[in-house]
Protein backbone atom coordinates (compact mmCIF):
# COMPACT_ATOMS: atom_id res chain seq x y z
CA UNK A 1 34.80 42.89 129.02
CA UNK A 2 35.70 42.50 132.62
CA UNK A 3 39.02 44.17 133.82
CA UNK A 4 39.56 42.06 137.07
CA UNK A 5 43.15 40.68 137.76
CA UNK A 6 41.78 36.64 137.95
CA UNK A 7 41.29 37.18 134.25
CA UNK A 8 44.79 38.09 133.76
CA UNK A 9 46.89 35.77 131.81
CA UNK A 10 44.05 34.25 129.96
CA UNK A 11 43.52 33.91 126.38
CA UNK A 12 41.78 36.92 124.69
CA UNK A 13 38.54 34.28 123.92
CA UNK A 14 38.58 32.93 127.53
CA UNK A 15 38.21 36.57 128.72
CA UNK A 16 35.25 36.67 126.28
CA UNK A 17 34.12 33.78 127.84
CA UNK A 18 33.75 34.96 131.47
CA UNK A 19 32.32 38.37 130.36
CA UNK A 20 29.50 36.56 128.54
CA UNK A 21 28.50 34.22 131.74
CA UNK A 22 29.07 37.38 133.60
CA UNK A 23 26.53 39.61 131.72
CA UNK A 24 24.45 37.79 129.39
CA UNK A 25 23.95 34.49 131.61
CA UNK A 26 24.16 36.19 134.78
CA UNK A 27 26.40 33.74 136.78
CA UNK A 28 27.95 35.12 139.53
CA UNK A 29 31.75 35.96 139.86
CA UNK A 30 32.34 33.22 142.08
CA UNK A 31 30.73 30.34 139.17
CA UNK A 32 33.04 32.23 136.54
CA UNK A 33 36.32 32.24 138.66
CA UNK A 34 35.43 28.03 139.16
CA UNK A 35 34.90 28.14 134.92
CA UNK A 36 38.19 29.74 134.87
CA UNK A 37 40.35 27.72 136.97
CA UNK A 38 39.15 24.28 135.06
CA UNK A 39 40.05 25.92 131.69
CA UNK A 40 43.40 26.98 133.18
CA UNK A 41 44.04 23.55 133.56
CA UNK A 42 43.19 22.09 130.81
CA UNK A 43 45.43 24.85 128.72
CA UNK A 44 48.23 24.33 131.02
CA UNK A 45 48.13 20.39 129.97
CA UNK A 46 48.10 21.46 126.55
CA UNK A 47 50.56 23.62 126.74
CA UNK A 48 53.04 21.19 128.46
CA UNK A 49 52.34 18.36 126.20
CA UNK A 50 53.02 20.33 123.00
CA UNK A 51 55.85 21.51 124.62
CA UNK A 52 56.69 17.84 125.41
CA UNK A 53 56.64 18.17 129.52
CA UNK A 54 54.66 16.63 132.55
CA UNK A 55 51.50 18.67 132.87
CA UNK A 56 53.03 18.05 136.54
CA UNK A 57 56.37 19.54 136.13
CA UNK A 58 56.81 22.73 138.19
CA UNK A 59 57.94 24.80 135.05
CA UNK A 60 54.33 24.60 133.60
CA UNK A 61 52.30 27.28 135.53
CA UNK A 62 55.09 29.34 133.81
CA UNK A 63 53.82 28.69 129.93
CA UNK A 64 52.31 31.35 128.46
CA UNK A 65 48.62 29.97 127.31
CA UNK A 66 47.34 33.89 126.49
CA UNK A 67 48.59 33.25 123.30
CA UNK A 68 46.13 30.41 122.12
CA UNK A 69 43.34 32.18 119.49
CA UNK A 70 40.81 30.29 117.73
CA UNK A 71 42.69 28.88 114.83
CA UNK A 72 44.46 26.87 117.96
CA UNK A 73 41.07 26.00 119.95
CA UNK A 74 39.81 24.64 116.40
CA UNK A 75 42.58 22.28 115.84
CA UNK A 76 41.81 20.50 119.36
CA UNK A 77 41.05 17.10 118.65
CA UNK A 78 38.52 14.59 121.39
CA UNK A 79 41.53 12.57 121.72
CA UNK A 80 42.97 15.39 123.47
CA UNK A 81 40.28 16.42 125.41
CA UNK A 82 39.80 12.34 126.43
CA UNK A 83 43.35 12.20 127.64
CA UNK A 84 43.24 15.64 129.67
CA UNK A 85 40.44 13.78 131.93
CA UNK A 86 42.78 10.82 132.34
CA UNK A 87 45.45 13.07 133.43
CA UNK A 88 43.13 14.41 136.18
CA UNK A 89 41.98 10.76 136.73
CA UNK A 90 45.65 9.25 137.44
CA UNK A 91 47.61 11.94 138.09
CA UNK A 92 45.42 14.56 139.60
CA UNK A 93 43.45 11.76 141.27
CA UNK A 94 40.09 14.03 140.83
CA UNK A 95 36.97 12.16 141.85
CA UNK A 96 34.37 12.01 139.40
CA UNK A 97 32.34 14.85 140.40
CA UNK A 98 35.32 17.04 139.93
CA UNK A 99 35.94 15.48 136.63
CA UNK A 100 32.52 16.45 135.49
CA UNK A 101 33.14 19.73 136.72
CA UNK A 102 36.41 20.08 134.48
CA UNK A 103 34.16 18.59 131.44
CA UNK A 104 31.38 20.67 131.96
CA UNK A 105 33.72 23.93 131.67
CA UNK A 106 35.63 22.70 128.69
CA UNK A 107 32.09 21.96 126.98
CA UNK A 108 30.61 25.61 128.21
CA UNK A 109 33.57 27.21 126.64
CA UNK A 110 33.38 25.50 122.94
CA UNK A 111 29.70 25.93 122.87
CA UNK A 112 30.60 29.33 123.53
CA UNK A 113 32.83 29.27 120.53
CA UNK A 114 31.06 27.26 118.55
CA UNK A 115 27.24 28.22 118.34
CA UNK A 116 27.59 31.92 120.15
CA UNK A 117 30.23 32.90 118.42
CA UNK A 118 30.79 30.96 115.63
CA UNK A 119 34.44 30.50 114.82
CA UNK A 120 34.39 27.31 113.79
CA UNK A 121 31.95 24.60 113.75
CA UNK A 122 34.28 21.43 115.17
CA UNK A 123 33.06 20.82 118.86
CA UNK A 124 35.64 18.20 120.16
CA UNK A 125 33.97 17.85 123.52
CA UNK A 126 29.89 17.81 122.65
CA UNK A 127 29.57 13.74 122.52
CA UNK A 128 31.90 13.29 125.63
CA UNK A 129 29.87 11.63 128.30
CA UNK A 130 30.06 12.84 132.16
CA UNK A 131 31.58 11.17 134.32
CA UNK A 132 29.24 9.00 135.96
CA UNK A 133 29.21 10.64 139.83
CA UNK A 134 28.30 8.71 143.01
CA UNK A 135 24.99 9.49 144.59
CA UNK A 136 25.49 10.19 147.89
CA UNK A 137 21.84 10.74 149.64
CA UNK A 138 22.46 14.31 151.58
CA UNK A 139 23.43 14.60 154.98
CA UNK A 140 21.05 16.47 157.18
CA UNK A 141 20.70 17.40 160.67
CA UNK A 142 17.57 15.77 162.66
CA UNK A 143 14.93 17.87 164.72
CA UNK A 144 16.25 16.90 167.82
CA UNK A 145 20.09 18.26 166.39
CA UNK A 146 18.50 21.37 164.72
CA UNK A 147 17.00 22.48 168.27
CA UNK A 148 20.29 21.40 169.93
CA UNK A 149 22.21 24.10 167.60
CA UNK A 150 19.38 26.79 167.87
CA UNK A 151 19.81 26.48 171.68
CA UNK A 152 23.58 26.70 171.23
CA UNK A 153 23.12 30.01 170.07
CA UNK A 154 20.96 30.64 173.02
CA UNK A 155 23.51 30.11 176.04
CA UNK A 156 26.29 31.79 174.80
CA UNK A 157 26.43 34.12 176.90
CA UNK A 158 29.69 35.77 175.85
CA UNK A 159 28.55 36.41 172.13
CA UNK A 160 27.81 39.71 170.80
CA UNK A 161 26.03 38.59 167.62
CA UNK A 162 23.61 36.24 169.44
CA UNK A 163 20.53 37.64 167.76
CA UNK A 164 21.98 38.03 164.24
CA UNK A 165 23.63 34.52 164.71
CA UNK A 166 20.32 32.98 165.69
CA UNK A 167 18.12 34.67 163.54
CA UNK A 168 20.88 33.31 160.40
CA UNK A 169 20.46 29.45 161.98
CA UNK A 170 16.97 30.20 162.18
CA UNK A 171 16.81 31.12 158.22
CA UNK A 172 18.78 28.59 157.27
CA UNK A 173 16.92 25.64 158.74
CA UNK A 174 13.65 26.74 158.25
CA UNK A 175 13.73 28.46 154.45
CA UNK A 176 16.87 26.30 153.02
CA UNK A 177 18.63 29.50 151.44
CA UNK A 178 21.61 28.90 149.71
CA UNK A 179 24.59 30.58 151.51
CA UNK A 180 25.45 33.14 148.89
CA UNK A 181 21.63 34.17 149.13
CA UNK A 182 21.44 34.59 153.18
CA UNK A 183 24.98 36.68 152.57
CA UNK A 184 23.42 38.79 149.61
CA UNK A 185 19.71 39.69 151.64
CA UNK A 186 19.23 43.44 152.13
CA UNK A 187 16.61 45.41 154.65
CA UNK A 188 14.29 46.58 151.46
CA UNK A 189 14.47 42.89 151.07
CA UNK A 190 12.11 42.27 153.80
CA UNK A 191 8.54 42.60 153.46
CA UNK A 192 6.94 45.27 156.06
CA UNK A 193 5.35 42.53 157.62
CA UNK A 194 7.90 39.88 157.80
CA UNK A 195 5.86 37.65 155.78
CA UNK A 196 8.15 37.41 153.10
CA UNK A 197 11.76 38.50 151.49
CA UNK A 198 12.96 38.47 148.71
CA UNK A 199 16.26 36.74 147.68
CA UNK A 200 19.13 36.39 144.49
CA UNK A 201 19.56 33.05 143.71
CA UNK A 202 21.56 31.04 140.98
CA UNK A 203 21.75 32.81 137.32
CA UNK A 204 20.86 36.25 139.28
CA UNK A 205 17.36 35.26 139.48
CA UNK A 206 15.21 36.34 142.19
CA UNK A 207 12.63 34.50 144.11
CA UNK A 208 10.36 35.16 146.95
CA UNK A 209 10.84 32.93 149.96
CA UNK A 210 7.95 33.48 153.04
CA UNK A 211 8.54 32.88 156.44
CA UNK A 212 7.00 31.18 158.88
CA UNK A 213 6.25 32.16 162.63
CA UNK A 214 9.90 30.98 163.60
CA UNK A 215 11.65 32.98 161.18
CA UNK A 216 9.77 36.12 161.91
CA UNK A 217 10.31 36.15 165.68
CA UNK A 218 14.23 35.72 165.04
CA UNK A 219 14.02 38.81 162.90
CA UNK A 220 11.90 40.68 165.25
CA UNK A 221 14.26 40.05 167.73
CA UNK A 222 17.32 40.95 165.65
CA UNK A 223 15.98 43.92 163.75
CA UNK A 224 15.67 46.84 166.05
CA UNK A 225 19.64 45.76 166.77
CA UNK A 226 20.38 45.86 163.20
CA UNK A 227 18.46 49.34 162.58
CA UNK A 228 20.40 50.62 165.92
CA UNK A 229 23.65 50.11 164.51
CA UNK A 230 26.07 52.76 164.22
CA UNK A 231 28.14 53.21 161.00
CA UNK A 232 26.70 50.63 158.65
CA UNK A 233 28.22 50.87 155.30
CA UNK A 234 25.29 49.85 153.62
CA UNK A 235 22.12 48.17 153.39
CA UNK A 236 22.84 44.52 154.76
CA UNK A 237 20.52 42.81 156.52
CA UNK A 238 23.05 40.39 158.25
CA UNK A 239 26.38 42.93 159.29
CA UNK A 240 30.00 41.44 160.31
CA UNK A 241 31.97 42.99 163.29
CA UNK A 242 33.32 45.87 160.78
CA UNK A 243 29.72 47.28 160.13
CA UNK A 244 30.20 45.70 156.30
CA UNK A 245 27.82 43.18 154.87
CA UNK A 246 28.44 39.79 156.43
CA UNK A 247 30.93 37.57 154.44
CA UNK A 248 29.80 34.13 153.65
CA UNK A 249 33.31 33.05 155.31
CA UNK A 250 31.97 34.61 158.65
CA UNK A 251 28.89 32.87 158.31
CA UNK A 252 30.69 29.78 157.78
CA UNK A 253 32.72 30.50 160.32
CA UNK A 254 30.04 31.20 162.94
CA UNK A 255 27.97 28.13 162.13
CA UNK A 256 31.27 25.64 162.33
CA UNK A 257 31.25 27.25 165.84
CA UNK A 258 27.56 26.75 166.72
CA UNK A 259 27.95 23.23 165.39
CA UNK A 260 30.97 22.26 167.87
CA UNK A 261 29.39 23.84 170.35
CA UNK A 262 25.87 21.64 169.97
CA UNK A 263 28.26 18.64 169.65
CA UNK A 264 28.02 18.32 166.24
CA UNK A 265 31.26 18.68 164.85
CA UNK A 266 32.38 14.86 164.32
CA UNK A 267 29.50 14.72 162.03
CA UNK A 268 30.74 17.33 159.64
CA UNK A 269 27.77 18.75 159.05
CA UNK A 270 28.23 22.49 157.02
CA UNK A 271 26.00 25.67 156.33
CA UNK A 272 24.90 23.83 152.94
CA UNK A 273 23.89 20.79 155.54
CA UNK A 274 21.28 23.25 156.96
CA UNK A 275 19.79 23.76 153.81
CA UNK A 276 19.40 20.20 153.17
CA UNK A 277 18.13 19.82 156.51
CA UNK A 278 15.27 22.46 155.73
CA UNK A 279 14.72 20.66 152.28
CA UNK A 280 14.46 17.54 154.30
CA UNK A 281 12.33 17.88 157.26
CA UNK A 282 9.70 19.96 155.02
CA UNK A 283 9.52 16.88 152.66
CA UNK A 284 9.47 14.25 154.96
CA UNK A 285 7.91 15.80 158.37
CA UNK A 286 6.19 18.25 156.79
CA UNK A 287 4.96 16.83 153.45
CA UNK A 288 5.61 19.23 151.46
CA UNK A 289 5.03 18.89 147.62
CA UNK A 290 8.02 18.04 145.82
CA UNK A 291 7.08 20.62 142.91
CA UNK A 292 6.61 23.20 145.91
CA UNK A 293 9.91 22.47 147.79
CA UNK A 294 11.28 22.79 144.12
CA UNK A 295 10.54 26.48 143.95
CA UNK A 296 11.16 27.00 147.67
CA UNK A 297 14.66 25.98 147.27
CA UNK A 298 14.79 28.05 143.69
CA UNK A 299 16.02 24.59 141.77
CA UNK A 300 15.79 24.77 137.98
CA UNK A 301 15.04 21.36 137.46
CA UNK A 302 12.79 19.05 139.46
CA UNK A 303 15.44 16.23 139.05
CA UNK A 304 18.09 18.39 141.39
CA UNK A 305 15.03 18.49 144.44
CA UNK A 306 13.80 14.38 143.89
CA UNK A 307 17.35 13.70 146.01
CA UNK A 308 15.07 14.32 148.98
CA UNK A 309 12.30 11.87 148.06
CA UNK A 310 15.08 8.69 148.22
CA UNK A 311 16.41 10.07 151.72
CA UNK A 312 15.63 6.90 154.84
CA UNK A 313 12.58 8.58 156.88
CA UNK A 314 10.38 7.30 159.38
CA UNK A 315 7.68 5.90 157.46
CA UNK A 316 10.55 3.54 155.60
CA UNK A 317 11.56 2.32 159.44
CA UNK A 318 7.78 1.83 160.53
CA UNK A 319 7.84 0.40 156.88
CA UNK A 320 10.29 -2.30 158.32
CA UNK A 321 8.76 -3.17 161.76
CA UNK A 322 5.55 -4.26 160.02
CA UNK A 323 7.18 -7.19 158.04
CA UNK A 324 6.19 -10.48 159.53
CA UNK A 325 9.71 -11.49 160.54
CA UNK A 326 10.55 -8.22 162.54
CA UNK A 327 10.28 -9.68 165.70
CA UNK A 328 10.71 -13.22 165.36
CA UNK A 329 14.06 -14.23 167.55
CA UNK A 330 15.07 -17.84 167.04
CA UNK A 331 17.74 -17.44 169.50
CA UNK A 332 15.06 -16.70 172.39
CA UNK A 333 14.81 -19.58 174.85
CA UNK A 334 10.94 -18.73 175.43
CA UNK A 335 8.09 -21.02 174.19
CA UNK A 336 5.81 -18.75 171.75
CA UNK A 337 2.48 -18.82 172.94
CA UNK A 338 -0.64 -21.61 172.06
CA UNK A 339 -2.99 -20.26 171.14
């Protein structure tokens, strides 16, 4: 079982819990700690309201919840479980997709109990639907703004990273790698060539992502920088100012930066907006299969990659012009033609 201090104060079964997404599901640390926190606060309301408090009174984070076992978790009733997510409706003023979040660790964690471990056999949360979230279509940068932060890169003349930052942009629009997966790439990674590397994606599995003639001259540009550098403490492919692997904050960091620079910041746009924009522009521009962009993006379900099919393109605003009416203007004060 892991040992880390975020487990610390958690119930003997929730510490289970993690180790099992940990080591037989394979989720990463970060997924587990976001399992965590959700339980936390859904033990913390229980706690206060058998104790008879506001789950909002500042005395609560102080209740010990390490002592709930599974006689407790058994006796949990929907009701409960129903008026938790109203708490974080009103009171916590969660949006629905966080709700669903909450929901969807709170039903992890008794399936867990349930039909892995089986404790008991009463599953309060299985029939509780999800909250229904809004579908927002996903932002995306346009060819024009994707060259405008590549050149960015380009005329800073004061950076020191210009290759490794360009060569990261370059990745990132072109293969639409998830952050955690740019961070985690190693040089063995790489195929000899620079046709391909190789990549850790969600659930620790790995997938093979090639590049294309824009993604290997970044590389071959960066490279014989990266193998040049002096006191590397390992194998990264992508290094931060300290000679350690680069952190996915500094890559954050460094693409907020490129974005302000291009004149992009009032649109918001973030690292996971480059991967939609790759996702995107191969769809649309490039016509690329749905089931292939599936695999290229490592999705598990072809569901998650159809958001891209319903995204406004082109062919829906040349769709537009051809209606009859599109240029009819009955406030013009010219005669339309005899003919």
């Amino acid at each position: 079982m892991p040992k880390s201090d975020y487990l610390d104060g958690y119930p003997p079964l929730v510490r289970a819990f993690a180790a099992y997404k940990l080591s037989i599901q394979g989720c990463s640390e970060k997924t587990v700690r976001e399992y965590l926190l959700d339980l936390r606060t859904f033990l913390r309301y229980l706690a206060a309201t058998d104790a008879g408090l506001s789950p909002d009174a500042e005395e609560v984070h102080k209740l010990d919840i390490s002592r709930f076992d599974a006689e407790y978790f058994a006796a949990i009733q929907t009701s409960r479980v129903y008026d938790f997510l109203y708490y974080t409706d009103v009171s916590r003023q969660n949006a629905a997709k966080a709700k669903a979040r909450k929901l969807s660790a709170i039903k992890s964690f008794y399936k867990y109990l349930t039909i892995n471990q089986k404790l008991f056999d009463h599953n309060p949360a299985i029939n509780i639907e999800t909250p229904k979230q809004k579908k927002d279509l996903p932002k995306h940068l346009s060819v024009n703004e994707s060259v405008d932060l590549l050149q960015a890169v380009q005329a800073d003349e004061q950076s020191k990273t210009k290759e490794r930052d360009f060569a990261i942009l370059t990745l990132f629009l072109n293969c639409g790698m998830r952050l955690s997966e740019l961070a985690g790439i190693s040089l063995p990674d790489l195929d000899k060539d620079l046709r391909s590397l190789r990549v850790l994606g969600k659930g620790a599995k790995e997938r093979i992502i090639y590049l294309n003639d824009a993604c290997r001259h970044a590389l071959e540009a960066y490279l014989p920088l990266r193998i040049a550098e002096k006191g590397a403490k390992d194998n990264a492919l992508f290094l931060s100012g300290r000679h350690q692997r680069i952190s996915v904050k500094t890559v954050q960091w460094m693409v907020y930066k490129y974005l302000r620079s291009a004149g992009l910041e009032y649109k918001h746009y973030s690292t996971h907006k480059l991967r939609h924009t790759a996702a995107t522009l191969m769809y649309q521009t490039g016509q690329v299969d749905i089931r292939v962009l599936k695999d290229i993006l490592g999705h598990e379900q072809l569901n998650t990659t159809q958001i891209y099919t319903h995204v406004a393109n082109a062919d829906m605003e040349a769709a537009m012009q051809k209606n009859p009416l599109a240029h009819i203007d009955i406030n013009s004060k010219e005669e339309p033609e005899e003919e």
